[in-house]
PDB file of N, CA and C in Angstrom:
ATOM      1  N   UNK A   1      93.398  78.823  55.423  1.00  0.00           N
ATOM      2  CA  UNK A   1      93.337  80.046  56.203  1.00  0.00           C
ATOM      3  C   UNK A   1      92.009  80.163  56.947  1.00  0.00           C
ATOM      4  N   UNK A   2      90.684  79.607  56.281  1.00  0.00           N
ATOM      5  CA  UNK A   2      89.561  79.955  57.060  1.00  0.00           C
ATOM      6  C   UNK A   2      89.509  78.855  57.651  1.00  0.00           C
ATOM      7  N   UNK A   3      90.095  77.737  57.977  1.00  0.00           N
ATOM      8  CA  UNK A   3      90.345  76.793  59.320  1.00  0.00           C
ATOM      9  C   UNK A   3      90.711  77.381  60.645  1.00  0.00           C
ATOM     10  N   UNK A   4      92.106  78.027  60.018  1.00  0.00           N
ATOM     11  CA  UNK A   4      92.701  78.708  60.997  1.00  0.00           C
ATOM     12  C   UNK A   4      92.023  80.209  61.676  1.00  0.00           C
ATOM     13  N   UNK A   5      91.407  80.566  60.750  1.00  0.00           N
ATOM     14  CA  UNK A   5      90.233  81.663  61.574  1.00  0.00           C
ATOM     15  C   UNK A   5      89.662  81.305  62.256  1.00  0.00           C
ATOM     16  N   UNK A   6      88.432  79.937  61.780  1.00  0.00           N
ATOM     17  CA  UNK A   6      87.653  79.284  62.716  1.00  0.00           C
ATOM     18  C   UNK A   6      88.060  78.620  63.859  1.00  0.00           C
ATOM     19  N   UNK A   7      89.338  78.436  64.100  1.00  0.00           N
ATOM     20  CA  UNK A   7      89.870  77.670  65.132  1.00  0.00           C
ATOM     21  C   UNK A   7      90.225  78.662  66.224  1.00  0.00           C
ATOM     22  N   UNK A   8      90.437  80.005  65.922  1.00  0.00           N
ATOM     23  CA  UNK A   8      90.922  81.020  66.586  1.00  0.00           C
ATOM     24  C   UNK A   8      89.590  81.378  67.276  1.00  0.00           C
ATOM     25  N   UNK A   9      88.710  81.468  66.277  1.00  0.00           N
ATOM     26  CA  UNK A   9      87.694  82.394  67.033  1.00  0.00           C
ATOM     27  C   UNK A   9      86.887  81.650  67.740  1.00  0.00           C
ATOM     28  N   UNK A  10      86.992  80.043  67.685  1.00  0.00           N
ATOM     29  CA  UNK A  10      86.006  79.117  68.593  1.00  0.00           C
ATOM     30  C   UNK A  10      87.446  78.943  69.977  1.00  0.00           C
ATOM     31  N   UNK A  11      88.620  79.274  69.922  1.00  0.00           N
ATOM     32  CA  UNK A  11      89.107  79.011  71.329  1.00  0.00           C
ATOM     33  C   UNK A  11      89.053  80.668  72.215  1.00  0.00           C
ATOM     34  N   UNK A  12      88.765  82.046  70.929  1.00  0.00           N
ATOM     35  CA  UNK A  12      88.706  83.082  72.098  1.00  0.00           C
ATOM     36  C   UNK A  12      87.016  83.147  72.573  1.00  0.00           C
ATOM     37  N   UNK A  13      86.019  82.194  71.818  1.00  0.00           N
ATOM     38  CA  UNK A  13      84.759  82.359  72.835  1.00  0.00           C
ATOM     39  C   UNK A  13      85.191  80.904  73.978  1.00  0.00           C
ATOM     40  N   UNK A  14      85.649  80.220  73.602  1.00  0.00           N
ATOM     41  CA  UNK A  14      85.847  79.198  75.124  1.00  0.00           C
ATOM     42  C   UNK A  14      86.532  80.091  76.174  1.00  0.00           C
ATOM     43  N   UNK A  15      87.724  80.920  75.439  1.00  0.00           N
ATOM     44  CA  UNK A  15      88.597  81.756  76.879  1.00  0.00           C
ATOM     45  C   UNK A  15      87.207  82.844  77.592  1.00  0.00           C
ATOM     46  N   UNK A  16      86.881  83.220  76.755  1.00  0.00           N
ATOM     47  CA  UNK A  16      85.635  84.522  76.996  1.00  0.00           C
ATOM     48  C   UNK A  16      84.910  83.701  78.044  1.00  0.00           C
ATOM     49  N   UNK A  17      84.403  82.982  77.589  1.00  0.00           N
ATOM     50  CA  UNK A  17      82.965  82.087  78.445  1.00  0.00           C
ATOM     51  C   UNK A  17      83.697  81.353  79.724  1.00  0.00           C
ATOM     52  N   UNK A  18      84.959  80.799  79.990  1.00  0.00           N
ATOM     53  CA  UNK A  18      85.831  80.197  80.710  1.00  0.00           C
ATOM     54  C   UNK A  18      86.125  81.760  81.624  1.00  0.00           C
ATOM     55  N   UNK A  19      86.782  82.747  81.403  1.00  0.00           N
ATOM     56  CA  UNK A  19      86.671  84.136  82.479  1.00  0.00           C
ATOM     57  C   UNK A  19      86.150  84.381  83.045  1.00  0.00           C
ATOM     58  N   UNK A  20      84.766  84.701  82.195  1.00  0.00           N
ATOM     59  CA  UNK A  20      83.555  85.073  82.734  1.00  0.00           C
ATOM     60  C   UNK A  20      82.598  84.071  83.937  1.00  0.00           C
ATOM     61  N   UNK A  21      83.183  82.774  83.669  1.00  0.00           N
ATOM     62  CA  UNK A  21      82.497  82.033  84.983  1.00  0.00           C
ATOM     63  C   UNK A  21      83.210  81.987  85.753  1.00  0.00           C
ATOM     64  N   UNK A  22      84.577  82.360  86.157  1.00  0.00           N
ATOM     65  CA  UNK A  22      85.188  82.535  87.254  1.00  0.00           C
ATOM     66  C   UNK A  22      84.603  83.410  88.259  1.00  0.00           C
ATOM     67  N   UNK A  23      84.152  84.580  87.455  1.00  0.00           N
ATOM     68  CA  UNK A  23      83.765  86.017  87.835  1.00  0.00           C
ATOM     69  C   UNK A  23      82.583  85.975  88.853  1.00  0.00           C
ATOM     70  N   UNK A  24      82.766  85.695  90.058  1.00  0.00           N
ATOM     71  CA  UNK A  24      81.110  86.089  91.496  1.00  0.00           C
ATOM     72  C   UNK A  24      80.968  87.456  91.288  1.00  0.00           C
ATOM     73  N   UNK A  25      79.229  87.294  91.706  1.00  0.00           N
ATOM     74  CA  UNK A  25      78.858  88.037  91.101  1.00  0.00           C
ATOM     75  C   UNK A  25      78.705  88.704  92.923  1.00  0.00           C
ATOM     76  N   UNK A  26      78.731  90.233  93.042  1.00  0.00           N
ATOM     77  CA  UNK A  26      78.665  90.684  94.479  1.00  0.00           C
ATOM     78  C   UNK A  26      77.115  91.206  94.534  1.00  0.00           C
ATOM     79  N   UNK A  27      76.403  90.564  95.433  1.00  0.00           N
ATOM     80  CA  UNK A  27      75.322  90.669  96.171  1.00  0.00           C
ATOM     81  C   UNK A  27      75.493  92.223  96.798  1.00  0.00           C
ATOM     82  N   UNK A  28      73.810  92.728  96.625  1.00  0.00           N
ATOM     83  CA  UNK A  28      73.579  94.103  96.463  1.00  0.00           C
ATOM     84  C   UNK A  28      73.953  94.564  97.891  1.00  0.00           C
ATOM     85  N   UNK A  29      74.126  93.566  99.125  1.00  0.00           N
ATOM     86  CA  UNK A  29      74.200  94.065 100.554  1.00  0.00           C
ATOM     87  C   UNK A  29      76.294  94.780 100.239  1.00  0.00           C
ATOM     88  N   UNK A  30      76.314  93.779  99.894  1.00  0.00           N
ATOM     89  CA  UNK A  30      77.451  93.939  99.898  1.00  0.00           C
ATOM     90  C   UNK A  30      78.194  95.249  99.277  1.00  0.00           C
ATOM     91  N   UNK A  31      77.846  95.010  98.108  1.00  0.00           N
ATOM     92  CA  UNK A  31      78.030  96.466  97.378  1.00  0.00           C
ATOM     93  C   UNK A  31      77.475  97.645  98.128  1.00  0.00           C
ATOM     94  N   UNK A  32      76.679  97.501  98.810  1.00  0.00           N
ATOM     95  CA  UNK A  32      76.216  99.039  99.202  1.00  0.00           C
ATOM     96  C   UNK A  32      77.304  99.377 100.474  1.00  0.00           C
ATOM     97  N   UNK A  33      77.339  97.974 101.398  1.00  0.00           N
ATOM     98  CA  UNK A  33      78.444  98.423 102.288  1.00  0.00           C
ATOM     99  C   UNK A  33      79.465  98.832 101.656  1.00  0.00           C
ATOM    100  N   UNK A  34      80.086  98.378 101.118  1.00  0.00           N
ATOM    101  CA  UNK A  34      81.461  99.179 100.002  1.00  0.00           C
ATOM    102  C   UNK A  34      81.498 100.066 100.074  1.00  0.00           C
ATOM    103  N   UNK A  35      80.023 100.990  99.020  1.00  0.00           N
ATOM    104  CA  UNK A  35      79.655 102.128  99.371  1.00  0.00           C
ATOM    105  C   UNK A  35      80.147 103.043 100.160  1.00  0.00           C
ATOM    106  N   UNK A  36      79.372 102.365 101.317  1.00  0.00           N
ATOM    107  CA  UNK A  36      78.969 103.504 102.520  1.00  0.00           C
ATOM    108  C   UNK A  36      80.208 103.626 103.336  1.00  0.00           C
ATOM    109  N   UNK A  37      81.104 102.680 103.225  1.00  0.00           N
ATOM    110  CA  UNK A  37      82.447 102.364 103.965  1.00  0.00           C
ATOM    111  C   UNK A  37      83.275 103.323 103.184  1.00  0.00           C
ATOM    112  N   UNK A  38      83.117 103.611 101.869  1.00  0.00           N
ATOM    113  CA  UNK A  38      84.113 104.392 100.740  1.00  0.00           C
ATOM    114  C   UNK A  38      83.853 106.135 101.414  1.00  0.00           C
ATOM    115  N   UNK A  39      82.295 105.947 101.059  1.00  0.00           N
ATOM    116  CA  UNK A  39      81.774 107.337 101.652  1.00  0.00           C
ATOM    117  C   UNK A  39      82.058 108.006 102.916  1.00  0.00           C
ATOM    118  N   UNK A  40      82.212 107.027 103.811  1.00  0.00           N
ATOM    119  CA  UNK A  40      82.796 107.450 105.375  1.00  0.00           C
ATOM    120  C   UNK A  40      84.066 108.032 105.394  1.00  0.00           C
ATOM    121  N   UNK A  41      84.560 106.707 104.564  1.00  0.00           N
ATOM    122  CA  UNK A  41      86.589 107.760 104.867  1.00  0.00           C
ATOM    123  C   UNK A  41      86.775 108.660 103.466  1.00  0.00           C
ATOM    124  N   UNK A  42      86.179 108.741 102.422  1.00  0.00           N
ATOM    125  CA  UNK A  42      86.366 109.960 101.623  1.00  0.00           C
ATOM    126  C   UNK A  42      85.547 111.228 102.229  1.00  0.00           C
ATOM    127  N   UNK A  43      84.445 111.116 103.239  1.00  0.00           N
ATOM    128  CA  UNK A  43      84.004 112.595 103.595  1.00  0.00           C
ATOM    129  C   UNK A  43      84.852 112.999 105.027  1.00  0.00           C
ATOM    130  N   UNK A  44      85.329 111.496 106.011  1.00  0.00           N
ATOM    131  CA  UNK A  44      86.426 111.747 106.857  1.00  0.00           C
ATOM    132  C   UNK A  44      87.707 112.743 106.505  1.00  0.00           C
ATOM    133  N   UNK A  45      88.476 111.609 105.829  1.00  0.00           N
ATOM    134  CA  UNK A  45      89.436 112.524 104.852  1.00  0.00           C
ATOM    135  C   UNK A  45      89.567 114.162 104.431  1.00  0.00           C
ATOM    136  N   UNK A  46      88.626 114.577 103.829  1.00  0.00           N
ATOM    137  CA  UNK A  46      88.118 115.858 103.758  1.00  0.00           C
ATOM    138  C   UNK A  46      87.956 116.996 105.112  1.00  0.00           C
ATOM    139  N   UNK A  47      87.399 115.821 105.544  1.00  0.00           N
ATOM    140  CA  UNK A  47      87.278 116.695 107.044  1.00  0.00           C
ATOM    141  C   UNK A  47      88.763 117.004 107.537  1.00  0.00           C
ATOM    142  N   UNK A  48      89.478 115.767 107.733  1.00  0.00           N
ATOM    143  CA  UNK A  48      90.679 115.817 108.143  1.00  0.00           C
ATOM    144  C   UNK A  48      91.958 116.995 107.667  1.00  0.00           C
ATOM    145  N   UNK A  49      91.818 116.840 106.088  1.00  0.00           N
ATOM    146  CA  UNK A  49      92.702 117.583 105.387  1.00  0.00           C
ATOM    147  C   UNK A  49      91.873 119.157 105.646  1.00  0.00           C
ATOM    148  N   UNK A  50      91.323 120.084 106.437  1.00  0.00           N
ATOM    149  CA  UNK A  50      90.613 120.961 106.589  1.00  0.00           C
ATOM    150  C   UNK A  50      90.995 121.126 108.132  1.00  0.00           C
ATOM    151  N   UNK A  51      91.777 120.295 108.825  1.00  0.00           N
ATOM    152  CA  UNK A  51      92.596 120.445 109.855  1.00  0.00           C
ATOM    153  C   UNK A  51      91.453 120.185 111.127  1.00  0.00           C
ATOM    154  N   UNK A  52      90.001 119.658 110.694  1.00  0.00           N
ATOM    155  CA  UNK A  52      89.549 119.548 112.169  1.00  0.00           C
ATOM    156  C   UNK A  52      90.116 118.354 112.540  1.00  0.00           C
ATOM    157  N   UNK A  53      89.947 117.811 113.937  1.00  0.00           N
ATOM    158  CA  UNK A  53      90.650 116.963 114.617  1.00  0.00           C
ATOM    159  C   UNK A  53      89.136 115.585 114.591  1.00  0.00           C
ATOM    160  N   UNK A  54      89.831 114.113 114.578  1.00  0.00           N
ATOM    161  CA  UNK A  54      89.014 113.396 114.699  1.00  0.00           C
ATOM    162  C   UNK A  54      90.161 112.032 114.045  1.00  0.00           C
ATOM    163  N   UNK A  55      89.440 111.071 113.962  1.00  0.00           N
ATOM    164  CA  UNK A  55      90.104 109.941 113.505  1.00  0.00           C
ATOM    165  C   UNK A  55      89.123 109.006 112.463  1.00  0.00           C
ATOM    166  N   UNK A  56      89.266 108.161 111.815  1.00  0.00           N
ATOM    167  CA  UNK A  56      88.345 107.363 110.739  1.00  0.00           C
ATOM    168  C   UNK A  56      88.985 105.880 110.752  1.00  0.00           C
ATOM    169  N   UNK A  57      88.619 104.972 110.748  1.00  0.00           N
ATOM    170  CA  UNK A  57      88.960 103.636 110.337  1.00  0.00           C
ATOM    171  C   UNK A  57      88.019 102.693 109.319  1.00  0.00           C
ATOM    172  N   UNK A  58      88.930 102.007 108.299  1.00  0.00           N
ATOM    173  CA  UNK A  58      88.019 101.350 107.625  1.00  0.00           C
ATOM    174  C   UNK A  58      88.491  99.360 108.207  1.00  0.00           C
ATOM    175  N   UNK A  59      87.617  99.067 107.942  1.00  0.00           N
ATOM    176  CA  UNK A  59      87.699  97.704 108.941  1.00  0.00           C
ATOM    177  C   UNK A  59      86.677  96.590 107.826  1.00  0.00           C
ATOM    178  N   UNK A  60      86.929  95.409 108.306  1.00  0.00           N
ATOM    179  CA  UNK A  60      85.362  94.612 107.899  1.00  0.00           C
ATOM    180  C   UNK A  60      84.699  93.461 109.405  1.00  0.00           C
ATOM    181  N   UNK A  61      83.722  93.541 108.869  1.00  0.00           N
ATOM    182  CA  UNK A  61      82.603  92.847 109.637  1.00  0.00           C
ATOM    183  C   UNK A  61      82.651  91.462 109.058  1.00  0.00           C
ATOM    184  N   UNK A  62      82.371  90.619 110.061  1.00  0.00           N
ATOM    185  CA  UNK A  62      82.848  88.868 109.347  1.00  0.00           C
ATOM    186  C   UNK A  62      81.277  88.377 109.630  1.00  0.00           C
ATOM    187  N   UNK A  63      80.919  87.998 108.631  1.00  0.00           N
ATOM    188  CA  UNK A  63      79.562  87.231 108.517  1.00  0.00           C
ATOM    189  C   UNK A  63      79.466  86.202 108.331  1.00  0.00           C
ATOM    190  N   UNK A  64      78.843  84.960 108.816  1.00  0.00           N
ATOM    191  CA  UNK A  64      78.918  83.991 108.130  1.00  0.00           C
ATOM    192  C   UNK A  64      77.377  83.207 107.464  1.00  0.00           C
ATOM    193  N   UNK A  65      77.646  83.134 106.804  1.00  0.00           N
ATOM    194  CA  UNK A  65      76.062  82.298 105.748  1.00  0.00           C
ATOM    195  C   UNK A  65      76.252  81.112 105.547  1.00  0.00           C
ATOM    196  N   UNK A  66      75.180  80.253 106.028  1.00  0.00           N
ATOM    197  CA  UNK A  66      74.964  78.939 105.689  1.00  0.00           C
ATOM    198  C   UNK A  66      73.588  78.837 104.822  1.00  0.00           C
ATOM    199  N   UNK A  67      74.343  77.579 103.817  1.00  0.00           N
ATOM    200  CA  UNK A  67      72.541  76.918 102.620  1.00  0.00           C
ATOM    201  C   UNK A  67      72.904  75.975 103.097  1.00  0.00           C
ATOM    202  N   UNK A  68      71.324  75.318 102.877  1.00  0.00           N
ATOM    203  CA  UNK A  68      71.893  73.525 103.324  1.00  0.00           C
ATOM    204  C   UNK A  68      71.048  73.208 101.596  1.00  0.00           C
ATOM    205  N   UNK A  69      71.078  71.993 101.393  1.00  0.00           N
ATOM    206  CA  UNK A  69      70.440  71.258 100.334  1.00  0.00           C
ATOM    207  C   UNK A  69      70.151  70.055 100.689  1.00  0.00           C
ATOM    208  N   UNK A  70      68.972  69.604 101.601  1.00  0.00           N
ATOM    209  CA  UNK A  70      69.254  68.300 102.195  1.00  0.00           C
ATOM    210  C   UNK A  70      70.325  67.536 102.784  1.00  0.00           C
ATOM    211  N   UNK A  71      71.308  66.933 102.619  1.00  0.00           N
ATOM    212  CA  UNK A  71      72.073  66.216 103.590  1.00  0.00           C
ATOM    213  C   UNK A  71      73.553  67.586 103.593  1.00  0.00           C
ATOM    214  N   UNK A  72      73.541  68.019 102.904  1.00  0.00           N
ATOM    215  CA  UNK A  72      74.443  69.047 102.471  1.00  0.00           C
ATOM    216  C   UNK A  72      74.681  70.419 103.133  1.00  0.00           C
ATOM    217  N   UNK A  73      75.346  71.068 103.701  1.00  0.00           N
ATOM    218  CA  UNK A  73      75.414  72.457 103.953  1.00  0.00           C
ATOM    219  C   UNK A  73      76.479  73.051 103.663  1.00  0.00           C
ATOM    220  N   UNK A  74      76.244  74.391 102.951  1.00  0.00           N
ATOM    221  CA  UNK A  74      77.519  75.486 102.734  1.00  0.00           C
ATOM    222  C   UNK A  74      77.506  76.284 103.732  1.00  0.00           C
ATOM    223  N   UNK A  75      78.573  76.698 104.010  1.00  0.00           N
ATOM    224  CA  UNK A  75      79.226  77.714 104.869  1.00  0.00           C
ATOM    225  C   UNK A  75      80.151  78.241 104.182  1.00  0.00           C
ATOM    226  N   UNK A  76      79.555  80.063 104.286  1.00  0.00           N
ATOM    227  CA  UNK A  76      80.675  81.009 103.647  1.00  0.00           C
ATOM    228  C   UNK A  76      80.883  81.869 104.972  1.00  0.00           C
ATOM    229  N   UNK A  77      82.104  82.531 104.992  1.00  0.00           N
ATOM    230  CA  UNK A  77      82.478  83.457 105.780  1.00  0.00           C
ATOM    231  C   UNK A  77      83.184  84.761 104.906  1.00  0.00           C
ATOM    232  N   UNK A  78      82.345  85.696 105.187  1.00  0.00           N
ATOM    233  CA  UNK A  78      82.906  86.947 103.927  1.00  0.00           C
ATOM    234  C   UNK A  78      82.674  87.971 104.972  1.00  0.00           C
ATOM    235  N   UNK A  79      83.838  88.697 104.597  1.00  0.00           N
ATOM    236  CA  UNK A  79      84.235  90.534 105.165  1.00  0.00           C
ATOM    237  C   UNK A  79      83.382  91.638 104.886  1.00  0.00           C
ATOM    238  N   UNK A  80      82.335  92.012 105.437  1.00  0.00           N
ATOM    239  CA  UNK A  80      81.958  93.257 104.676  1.00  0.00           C
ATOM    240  C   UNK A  80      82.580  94.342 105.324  1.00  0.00           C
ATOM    241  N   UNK A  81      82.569  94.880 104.565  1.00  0.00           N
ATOM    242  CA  UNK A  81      83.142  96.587 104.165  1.00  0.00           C
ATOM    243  C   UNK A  81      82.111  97.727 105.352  1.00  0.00           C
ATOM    244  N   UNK A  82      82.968  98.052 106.661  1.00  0.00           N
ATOM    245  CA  UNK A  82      82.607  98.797 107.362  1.00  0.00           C
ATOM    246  C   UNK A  82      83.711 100.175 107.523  1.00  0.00           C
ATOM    247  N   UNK A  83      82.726 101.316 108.071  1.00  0.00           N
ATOM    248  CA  UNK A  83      83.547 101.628 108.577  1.00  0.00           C
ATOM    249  C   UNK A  83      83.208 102.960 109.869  1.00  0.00           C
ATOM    250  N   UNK A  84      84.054 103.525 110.274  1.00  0.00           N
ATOM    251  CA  UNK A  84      83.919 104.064 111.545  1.00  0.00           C
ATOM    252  C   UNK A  84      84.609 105.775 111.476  1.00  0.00           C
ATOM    253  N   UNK A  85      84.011 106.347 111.929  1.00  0.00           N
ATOM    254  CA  UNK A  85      84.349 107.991 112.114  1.00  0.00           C
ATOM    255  C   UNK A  85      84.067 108.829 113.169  1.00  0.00           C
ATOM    256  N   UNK A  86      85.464 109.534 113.871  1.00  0.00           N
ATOM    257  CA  UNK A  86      84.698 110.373 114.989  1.00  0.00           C
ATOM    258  C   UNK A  86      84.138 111.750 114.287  1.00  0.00           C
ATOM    259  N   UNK A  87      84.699 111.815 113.052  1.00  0.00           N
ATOM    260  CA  UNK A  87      84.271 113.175 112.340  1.00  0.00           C
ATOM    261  C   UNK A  87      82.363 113.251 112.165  1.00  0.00           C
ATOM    262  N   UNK A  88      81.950 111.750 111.441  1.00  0.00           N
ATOM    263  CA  UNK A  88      80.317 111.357 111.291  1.00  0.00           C
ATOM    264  C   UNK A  88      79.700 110.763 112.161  1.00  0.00           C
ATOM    265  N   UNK A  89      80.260 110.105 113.361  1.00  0.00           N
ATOM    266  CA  UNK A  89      79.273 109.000 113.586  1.00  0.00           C
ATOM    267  C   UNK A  89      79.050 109.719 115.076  1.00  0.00           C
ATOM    268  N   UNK A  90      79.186 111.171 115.693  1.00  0.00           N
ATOM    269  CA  UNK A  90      78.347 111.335 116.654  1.00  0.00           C
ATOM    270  C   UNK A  90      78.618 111.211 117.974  1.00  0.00           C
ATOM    271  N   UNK A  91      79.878 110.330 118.263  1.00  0.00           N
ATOM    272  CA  UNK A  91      79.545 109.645 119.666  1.00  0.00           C
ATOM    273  C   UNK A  91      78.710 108.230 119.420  1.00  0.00           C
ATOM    274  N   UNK A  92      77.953 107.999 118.573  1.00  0.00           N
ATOM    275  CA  UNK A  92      77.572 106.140 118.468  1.00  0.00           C
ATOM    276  C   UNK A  92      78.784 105.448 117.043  1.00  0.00           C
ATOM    277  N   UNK A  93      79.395 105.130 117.054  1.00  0.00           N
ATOM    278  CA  UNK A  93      80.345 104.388 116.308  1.00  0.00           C
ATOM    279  C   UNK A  93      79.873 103.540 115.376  1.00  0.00           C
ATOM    280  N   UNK A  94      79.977 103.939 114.155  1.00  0.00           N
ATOM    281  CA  UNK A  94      79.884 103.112 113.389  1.00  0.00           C
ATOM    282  C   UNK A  94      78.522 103.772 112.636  1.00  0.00           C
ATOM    283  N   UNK A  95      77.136 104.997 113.515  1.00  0.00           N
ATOM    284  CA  UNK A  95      76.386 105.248 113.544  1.00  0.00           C
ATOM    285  C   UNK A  95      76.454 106.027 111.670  1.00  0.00           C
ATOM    286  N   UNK A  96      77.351 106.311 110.853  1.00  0.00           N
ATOM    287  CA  UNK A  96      77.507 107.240 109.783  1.00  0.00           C
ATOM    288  C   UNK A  96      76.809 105.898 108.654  1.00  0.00           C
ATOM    289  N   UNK A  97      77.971 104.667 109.038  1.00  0.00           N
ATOM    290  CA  UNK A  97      77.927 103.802 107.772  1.00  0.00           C
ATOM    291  C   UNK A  97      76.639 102.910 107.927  1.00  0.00           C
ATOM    292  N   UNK A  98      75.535 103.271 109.189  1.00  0.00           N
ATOM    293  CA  UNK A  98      74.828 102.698 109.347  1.00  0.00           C
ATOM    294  C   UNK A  98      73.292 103.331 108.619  1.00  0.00           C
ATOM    295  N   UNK A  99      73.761 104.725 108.832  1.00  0.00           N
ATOM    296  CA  UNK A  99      72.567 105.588 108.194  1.00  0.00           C
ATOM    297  C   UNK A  99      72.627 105.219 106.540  1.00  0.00           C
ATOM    298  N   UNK A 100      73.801 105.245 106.350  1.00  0.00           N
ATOM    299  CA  UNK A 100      74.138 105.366 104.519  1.00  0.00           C
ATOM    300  C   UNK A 100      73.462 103.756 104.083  1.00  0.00           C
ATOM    301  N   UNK A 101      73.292 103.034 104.517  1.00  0.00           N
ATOM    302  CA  UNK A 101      73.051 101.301 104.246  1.00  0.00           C
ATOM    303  C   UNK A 101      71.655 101.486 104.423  1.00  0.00           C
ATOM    304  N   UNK A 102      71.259 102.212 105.555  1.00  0.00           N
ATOM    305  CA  UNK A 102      70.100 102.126 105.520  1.00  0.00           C
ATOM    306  C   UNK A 102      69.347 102.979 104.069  1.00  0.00           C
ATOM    307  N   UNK A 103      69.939 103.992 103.985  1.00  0.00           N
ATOM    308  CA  UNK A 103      69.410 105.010 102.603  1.00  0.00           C
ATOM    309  C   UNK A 103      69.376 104.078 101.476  1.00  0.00           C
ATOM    310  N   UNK A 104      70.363 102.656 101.422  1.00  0.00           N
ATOM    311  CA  UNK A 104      71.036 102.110  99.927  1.00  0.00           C
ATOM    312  C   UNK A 104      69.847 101.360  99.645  1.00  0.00           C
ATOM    313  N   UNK A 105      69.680 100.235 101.311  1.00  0.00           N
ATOM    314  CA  UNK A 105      68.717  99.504 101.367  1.00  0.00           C
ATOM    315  C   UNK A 105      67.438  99.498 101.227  1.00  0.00           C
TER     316      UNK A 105
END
């Protein structure tokens, strides 16, 4: 029986440790756009359901990042999390989720 314990509990730390390195980890730019993109259309929204007139879109921005390592280079291309409001942003577009990134940053 204490084989069979030990055998159990050494394959749920391989599954544990095997999950957990799947798992990327999200870089703080990123997360804050999330943020500020969440914050735009939940204070849009509000506005909206209160019957003033305006429109909101959530969208992403395509970035791309390169590392090199000597003969080597990565290239990622990832979505960040924007977004747009005539309720916040003024007449400059995009101007709401730009203030909030700047506050995160």
């Amino acid at each position: 029986m204490q084989m069979k314990l030990g055998n159990l509990l050494a394959a749920a730390i391989v599954l544990t440790i095997t999950a957990c390195a799947g798992k990327a980890e999200k870089d703080p730019q990123y997360v804050a756009a999330e943020k500020c993109a969440d914050l735009v259309i939940t204070k849009s929204k509000a506005l909206a359901e209160k019957g003033i007139s305006g429109n909101y879109e959530f969208t992403s921005k395509l970035r791309t990042t390169s590392t090199s390592d000597g003969p080597f280079t990565s290239t990622q291309i990832r979505g960040i999390p924007y977004a747009t409001s005539t309720f916040l942003d003024n007449g400059n577009e995009g101007s709401a989720w730009r203030q909030c990134m700047g506050q995160l940053l």
